[in-house]
C-alpha atoms as a PDB file:
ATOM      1  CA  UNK A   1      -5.861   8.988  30.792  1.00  0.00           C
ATOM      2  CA  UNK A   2      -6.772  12.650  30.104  1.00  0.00           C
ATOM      3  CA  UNK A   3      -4.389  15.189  28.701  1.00  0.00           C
ATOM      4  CA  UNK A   4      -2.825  17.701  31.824  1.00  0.00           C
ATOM      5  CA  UNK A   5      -4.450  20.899  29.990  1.00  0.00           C
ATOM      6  CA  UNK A   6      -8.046  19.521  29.456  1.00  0.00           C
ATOM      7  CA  UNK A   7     -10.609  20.655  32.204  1.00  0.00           C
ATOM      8  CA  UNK A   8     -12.359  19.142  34.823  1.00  0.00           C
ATOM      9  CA  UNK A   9     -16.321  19.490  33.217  1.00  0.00           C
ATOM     10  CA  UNK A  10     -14.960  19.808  29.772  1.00  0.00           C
ATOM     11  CA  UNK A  11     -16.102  17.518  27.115  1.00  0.00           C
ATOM     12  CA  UNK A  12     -12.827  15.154  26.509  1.00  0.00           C
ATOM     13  CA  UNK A  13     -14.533  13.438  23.337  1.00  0.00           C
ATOM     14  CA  UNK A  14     -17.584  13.788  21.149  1.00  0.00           C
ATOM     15  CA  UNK A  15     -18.181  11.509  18.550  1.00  0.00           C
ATOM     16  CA  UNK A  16     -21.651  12.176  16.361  1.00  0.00           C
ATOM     17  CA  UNK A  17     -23.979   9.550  16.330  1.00  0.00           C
ATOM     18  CA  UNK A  18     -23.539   7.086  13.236  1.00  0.00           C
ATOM     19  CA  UNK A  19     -27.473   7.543  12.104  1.00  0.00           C
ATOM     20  CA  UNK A  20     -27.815   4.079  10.157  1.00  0.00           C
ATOM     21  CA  UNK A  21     -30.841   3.707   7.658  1.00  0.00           C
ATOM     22  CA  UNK A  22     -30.662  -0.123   8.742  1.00  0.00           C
ATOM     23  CA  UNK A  23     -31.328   0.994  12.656  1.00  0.00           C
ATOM     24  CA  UNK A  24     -33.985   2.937  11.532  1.00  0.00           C
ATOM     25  CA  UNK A  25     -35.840   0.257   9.484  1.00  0.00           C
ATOM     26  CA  UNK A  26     -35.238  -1.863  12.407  1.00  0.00           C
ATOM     27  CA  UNK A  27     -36.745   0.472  15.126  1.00  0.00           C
ATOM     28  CA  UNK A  28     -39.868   0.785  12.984  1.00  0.00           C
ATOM     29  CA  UNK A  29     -40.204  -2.533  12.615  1.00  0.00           C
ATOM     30  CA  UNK A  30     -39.433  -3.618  15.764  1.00  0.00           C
ATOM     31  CA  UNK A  31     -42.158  -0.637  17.085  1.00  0.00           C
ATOM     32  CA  UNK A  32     -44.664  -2.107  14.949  1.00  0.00           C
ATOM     33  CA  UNK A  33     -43.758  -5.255  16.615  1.00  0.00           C
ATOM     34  CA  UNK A  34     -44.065  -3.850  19.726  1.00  0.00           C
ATOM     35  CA  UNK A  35     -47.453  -2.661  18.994  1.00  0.00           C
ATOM     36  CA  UNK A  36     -48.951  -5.635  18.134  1.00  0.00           C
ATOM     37  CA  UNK A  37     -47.445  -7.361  21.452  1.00  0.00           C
ATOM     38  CA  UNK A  38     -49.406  -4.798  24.035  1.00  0.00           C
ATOM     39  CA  UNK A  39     -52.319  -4.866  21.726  1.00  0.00           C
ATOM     40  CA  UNK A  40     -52.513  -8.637  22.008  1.00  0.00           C
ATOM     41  CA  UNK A  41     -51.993  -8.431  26.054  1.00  0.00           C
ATOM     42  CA  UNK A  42     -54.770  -5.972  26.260  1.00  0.00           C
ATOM     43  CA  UNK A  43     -56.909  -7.896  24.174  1.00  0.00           C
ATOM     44  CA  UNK A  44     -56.373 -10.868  26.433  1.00  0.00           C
ATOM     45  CA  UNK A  45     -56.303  -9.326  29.657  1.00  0.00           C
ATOM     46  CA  UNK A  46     -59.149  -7.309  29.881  1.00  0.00           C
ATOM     47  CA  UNK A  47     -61.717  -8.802  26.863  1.00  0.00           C
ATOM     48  CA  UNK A  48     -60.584 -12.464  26.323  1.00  0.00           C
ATOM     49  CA  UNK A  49     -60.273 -13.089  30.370  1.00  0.00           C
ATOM     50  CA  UNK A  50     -56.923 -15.034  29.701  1.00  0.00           C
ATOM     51  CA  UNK A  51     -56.216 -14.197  33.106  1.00  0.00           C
ATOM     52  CA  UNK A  52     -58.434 -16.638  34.730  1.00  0.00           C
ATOM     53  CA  UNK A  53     -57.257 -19.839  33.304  1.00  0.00           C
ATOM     54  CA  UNK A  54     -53.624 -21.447  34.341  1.00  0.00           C
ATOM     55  CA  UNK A  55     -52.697 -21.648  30.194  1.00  0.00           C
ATOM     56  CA  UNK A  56     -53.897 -18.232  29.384  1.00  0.00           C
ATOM     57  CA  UNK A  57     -52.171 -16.695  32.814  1.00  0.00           C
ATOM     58  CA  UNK A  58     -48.930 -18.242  31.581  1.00  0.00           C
ATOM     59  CA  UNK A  59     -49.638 -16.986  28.049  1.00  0.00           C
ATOM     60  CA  UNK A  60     -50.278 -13.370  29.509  1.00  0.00           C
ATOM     61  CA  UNK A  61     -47.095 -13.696  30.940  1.00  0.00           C
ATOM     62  CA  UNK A  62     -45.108 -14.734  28.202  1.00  0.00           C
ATOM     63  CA  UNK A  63     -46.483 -11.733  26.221  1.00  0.00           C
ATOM     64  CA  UNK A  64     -45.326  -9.473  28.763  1.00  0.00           C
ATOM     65  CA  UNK A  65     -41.895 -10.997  28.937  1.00  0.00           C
ATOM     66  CA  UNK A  66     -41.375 -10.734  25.177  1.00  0.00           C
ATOM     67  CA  UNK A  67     -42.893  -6.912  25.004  1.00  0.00           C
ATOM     68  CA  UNK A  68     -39.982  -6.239  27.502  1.00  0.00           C
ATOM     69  CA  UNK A  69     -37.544  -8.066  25.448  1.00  0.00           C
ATOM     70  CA  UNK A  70     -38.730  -6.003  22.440  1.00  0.00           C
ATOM     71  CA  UNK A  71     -38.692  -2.959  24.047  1.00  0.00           C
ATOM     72  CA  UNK A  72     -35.352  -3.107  25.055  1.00  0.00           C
ATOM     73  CA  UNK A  73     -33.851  -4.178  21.698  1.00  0.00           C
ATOM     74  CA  UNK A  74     -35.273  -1.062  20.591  1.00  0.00           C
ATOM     75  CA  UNK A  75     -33.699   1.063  23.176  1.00  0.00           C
ATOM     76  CA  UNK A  76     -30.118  -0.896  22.638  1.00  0.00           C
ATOM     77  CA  UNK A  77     -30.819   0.221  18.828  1.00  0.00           C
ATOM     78  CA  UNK A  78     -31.456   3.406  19.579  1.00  0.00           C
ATOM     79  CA  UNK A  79     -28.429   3.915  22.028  1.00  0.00           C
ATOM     80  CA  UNK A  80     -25.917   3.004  19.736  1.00  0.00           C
ATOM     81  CA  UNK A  81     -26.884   4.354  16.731  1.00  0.00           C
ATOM     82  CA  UNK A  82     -28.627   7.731  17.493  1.00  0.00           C
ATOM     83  CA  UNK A  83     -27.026   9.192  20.687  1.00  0.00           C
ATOM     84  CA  UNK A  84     -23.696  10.376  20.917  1.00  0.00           C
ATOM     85  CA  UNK A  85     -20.990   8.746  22.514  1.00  0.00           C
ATOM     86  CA  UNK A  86     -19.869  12.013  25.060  1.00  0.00           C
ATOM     87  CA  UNK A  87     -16.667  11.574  27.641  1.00  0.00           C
ATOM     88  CA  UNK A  88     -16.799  14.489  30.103  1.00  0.00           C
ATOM     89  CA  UNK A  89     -13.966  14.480  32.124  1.00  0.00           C
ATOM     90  CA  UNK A  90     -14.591  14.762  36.137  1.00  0.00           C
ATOM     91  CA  UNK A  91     -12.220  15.463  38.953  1.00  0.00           C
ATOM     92  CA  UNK A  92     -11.856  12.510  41.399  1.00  0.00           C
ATOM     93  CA  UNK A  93     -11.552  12.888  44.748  1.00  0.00           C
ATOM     94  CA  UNK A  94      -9.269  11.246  46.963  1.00  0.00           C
ATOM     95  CA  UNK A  95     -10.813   8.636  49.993  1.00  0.00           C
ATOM     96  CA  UNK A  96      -9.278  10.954  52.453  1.00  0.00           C
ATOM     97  CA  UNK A  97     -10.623  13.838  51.393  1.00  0.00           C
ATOM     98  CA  UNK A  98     -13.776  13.181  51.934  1.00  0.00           C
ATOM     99  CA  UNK A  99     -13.191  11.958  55.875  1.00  0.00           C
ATOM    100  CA  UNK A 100     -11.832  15.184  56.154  1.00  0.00           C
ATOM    101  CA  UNK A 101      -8.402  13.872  57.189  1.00  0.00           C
ATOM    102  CA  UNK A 102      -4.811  16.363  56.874  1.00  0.00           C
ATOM    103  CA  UNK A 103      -2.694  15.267  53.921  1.00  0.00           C
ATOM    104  CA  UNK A 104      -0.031  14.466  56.359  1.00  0.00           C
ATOM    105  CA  UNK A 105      -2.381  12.119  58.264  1.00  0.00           C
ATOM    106  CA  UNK A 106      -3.337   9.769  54.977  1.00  0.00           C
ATOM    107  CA  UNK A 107      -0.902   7.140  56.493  1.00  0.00           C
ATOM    108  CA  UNK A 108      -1.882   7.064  59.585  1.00  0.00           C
ATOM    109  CA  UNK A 109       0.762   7.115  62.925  1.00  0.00           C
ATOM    110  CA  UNK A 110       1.956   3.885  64.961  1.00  0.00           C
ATOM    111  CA  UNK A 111       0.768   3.032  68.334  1.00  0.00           C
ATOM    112  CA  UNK A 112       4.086   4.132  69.929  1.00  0.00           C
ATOM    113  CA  UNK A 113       4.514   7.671  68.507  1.00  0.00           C
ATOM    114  CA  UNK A 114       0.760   7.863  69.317  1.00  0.00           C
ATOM    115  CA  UNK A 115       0.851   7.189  72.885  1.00  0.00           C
ATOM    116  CA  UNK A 116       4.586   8.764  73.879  1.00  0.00           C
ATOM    117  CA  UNK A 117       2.816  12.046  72.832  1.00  0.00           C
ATOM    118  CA  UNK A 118      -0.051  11.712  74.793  1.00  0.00           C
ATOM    119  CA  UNK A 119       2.169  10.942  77.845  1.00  0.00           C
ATOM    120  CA  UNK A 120       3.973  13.881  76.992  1.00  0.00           C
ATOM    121  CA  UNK A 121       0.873  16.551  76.767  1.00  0.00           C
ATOM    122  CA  UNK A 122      -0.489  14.846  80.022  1.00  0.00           C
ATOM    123  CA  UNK A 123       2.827  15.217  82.274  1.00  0.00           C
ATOM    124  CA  UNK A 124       3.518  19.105  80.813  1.00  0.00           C
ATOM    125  CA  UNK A 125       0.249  19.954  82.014  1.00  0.00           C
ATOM    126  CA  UNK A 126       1.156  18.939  85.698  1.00  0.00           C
ATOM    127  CA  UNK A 127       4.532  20.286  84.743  1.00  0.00           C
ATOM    128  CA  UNK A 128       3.263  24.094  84.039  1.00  0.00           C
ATOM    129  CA  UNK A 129       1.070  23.986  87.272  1.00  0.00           C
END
């Protein structure tokens, strides 16, 4: 829970990024990796024709599903080492506020109350003629 005197749209916590030299070897590597994946699906898409056989399709496709798998280790390496971990603190709003409904109306009425003053609005109009 936030403190009463921070903000709404202030930054609540900011904690630099950690910068490892391990995550940074690893990105590289993993790029390099990543590299020689697409270069090997190019290779067999459009000159070895891997596409046309059952075997190769399947290999195609396994090469795409382990570029994907490689590029998102990356970005999971890159998240948490490199960006900062930011908590801006936002105002929420409440359900009824948005239906535009009075504060006094949140809870809704009962049936009774309800319809007793509807009777009553109906018979003082014939009441005032």
């Amino acid at each position: 829970m936030t403190s009463p005197s921070s903000k709404y749209g202030s930054i609540h916590r900011y904690e630099p990024p950690r910068e490892s030299t391990a995550a940074t070897i690893a990105i590289v590597l993993l790029t390099v990796v990543e590299v020689l994946f697409a270069t090997l699906f190019t290779y067999g898409l459009i000159l070895g024709g891997w596409g046309f056989s059952g075997v190769g399709n399947m290999y195609l496709g396994g090469l795409l599903a382990l570029l994907f798998i490689n590029l998102s280790f990356i970005l999971v390496l890159y998240r948490r080492d490199f960006l900062p971990d930011v908590v801006i603190v936002k105002q929420r709003r409440r359900k009824w506020e948005d239906l535009y409904t009075k504060p006094e109306d949140v809870h809704g009425h009962s049936i009774i109350t309800t319809m007793t003053d509807k009777m009553k609005t109906n018979l003082y109009l014939y009441k005032k003629k």
